[in-house]
Protein backbone atom coordinates (compact mmCIF):
# COMPACT_ATOMS: atom_id res chain seq x y z
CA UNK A 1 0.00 0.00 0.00
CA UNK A 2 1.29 3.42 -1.28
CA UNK A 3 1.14 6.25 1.25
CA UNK A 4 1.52 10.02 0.55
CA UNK A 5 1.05 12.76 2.15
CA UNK A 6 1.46 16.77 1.07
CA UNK A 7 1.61 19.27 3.07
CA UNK A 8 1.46 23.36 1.10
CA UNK A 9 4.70 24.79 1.63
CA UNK A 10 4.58 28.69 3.15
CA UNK A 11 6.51 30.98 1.66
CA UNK A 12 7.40 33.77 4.28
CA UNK A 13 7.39 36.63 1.58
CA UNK A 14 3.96 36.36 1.12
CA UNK A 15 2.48 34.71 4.51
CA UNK A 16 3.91 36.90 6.93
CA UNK A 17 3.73 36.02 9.94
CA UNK A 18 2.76 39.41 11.50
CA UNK A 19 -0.69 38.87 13.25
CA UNK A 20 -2.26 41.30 10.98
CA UNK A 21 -1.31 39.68 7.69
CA UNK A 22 -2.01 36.09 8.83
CA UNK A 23 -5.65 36.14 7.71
CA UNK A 24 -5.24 36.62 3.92
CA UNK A 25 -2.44 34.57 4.16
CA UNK A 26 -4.68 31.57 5.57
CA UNK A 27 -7.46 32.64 2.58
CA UNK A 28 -5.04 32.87 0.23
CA UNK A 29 -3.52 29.39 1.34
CA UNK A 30 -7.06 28.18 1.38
CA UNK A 31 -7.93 29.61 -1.91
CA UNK A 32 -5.01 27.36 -3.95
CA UNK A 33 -6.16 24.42 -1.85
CA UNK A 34 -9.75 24.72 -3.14
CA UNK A 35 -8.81 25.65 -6.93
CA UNK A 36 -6.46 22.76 -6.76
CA UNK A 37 -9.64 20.46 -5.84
CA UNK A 38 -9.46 20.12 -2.40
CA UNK A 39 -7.15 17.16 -2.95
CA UNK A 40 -7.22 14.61 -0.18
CA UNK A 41 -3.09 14.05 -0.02
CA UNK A 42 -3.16 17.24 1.55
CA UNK A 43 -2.71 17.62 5.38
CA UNK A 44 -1.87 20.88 5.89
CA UNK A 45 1.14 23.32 5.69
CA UNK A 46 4.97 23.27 5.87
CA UNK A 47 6.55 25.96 7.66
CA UNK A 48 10.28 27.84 7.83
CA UNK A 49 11.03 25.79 4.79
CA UNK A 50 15.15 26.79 4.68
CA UNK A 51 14.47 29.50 7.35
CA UNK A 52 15.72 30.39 10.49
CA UNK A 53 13.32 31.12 12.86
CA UNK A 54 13.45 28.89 16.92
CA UNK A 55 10.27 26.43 17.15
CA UNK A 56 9.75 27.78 20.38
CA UNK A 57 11.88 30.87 21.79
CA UNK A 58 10.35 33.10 24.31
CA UNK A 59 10.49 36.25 24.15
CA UNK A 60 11.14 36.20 19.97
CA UNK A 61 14.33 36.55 18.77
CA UNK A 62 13.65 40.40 18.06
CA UNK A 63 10.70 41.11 20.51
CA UNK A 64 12.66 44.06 21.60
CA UNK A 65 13.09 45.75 18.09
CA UNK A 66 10.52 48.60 16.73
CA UNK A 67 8.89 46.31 14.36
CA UNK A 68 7.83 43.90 16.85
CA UNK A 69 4.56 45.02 17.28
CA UNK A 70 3.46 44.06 14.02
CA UNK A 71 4.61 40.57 14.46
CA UNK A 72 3.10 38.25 17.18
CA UNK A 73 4.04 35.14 15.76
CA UNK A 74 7.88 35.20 16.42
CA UNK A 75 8.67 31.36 16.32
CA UNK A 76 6.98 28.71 14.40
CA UNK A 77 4.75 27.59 17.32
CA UNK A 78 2.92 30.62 17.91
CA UNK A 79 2.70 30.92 14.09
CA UNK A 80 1.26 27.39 13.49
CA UNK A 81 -0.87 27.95 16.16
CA UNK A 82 -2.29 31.94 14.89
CA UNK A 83 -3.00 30.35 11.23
CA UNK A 84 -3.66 26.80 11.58
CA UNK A 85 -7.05 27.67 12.84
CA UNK A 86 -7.57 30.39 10.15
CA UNK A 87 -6.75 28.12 7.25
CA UNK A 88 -9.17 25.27 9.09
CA UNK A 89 -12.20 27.49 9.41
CA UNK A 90 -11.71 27.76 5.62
CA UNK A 91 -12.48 24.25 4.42
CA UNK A 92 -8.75 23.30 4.47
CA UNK A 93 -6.91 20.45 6.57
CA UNK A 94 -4.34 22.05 8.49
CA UNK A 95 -1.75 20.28 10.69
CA UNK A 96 1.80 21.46 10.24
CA UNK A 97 5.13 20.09 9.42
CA UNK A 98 8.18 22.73 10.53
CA UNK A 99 11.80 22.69 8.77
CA UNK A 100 14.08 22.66 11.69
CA UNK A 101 17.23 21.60 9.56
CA UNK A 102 19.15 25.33 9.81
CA UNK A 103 17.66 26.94 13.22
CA UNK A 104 19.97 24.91 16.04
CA UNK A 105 21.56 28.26 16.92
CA UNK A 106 18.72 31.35 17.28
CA UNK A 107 20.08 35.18 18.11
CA UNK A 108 22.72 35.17 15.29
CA UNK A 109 20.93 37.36 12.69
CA UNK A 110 21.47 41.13 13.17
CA UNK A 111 17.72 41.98 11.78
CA UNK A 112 14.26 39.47 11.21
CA UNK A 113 14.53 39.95 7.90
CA UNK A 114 18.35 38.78 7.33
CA UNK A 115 17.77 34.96 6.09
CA UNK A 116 20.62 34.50 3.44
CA UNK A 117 23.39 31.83 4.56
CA UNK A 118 23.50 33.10 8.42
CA UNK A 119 26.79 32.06 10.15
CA UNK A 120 26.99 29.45 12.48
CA UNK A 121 23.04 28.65 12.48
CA UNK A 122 24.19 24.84 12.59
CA UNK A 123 21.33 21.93 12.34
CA UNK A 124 18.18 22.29 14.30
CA UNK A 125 16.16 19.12 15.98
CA UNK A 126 16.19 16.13 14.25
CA UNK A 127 13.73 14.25 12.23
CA UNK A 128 10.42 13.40 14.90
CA UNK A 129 6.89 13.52 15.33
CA UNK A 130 7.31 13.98 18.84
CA UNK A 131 6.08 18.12 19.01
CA UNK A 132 4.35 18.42 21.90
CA UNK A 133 1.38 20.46 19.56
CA UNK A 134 -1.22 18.64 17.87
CA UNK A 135 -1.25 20.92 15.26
CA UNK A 136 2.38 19.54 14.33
CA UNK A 137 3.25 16.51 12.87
CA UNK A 138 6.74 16.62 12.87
CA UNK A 139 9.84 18.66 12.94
CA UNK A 140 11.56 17.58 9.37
CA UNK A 141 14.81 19.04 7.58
CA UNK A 142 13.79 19.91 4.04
CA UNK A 143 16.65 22.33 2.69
CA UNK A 144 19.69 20.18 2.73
CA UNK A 145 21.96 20.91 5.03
CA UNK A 146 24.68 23.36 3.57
CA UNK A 147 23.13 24.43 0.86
CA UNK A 148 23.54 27.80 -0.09
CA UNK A 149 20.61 30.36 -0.01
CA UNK A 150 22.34 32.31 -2.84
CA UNK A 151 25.52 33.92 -3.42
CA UNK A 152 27.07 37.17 -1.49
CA UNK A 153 29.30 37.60 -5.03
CA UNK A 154 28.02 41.03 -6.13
CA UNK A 155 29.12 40.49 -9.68
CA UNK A 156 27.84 36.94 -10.21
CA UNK A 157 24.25 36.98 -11.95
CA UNK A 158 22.41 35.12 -9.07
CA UNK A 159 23.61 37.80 -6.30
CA UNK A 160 20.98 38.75 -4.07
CA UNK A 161 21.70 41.31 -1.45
CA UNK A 162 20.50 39.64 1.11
CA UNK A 163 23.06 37.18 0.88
CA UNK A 164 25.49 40.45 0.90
CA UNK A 165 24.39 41.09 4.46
CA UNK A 166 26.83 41.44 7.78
CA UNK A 167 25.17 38.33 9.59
CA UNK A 168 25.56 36.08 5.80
CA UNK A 169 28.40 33.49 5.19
CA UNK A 170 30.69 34.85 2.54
CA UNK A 171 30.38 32.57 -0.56
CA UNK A 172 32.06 32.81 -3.63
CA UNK A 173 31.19 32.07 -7.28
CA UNK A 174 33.12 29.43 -8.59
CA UNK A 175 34.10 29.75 -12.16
């Protein structure tokens, strides 16, 4: 017997996790799950796919900063737990699966926004479905370990300036 599961990976950029924005993110998440057809393989979300952020880390990791007041949901356990209901009272499944395989070492990053190679970030829990939240199935690593976000090389054609930033591993374009 063939068993697969699928759970609709978040993409930070456009769910934000700021309590204000979580709403039409969980419609808009909702929305592609119903024009898709509602497909039964699908359980829910993946979260901090090849990001950063603690599972649990009280206070956040910038809850003293300016900007904090706009986001509530500073680790992924508050954050399941703000839009897994939203995303539920919309007709879609919604149990979570979090990428922990580059958040082992929180408090590194100068600014919330810096997500490009951060030094010394290491490997985060391993593989389990032990979570202590229902809403979570597991704690998974889906960006391989080591592999570059993008390159801090201002003259190669893939540079992206977040990868240029203070906090980012150097990393060179190999010709």
């Amino acid at each position: 017997m063939e068993c697969e599961f699928a759970y609709v990976s978040l993409c930070e950029i456009i769910v934000d996790k700021a309590e204000n924005s979580s709403e039409p993110g969980a419609d808009m998440i909702s929305s592609v799950y119903k024009t898709a057809g509602s497909p039964s393989q699908v359980f829910g979300i993946a979260t901090n796919t090849a990001g950063w952020n603690a599972w649990i880390q009280l206070p956040g990791e910038f809850s003293g900063t300016s900007d904090a007041q706009y986001n509530k949901c500073q680790d992924e356990n508050r954050y399941v737990n703000a839009i897994c209901p939203l995303i539920s009272a919309d007709g879609m499944p919604c149990h979570a699966i979090t990428d922990t395989g580059r958040n082992g070492v929180t408090g590194l990053r100068l600014a919330w926004g810096d997500w490009c190679n951060v030094k010394g970030a290491g490997f985060g829990v391993r593989y389990t479905t032990n979570t202590g939240n229902s809403l979570e199935d597991a704690f998974v690593w889906i960006k391989p370990g080591g592999e570059s976000d993008g390159t801090s090389d201002s003259a190669a054609t893939r540079y992206d300036s977040f990868c240029g930033k203070a906090d980012g591993m150097t990393c060179v374009t190999l010709s």
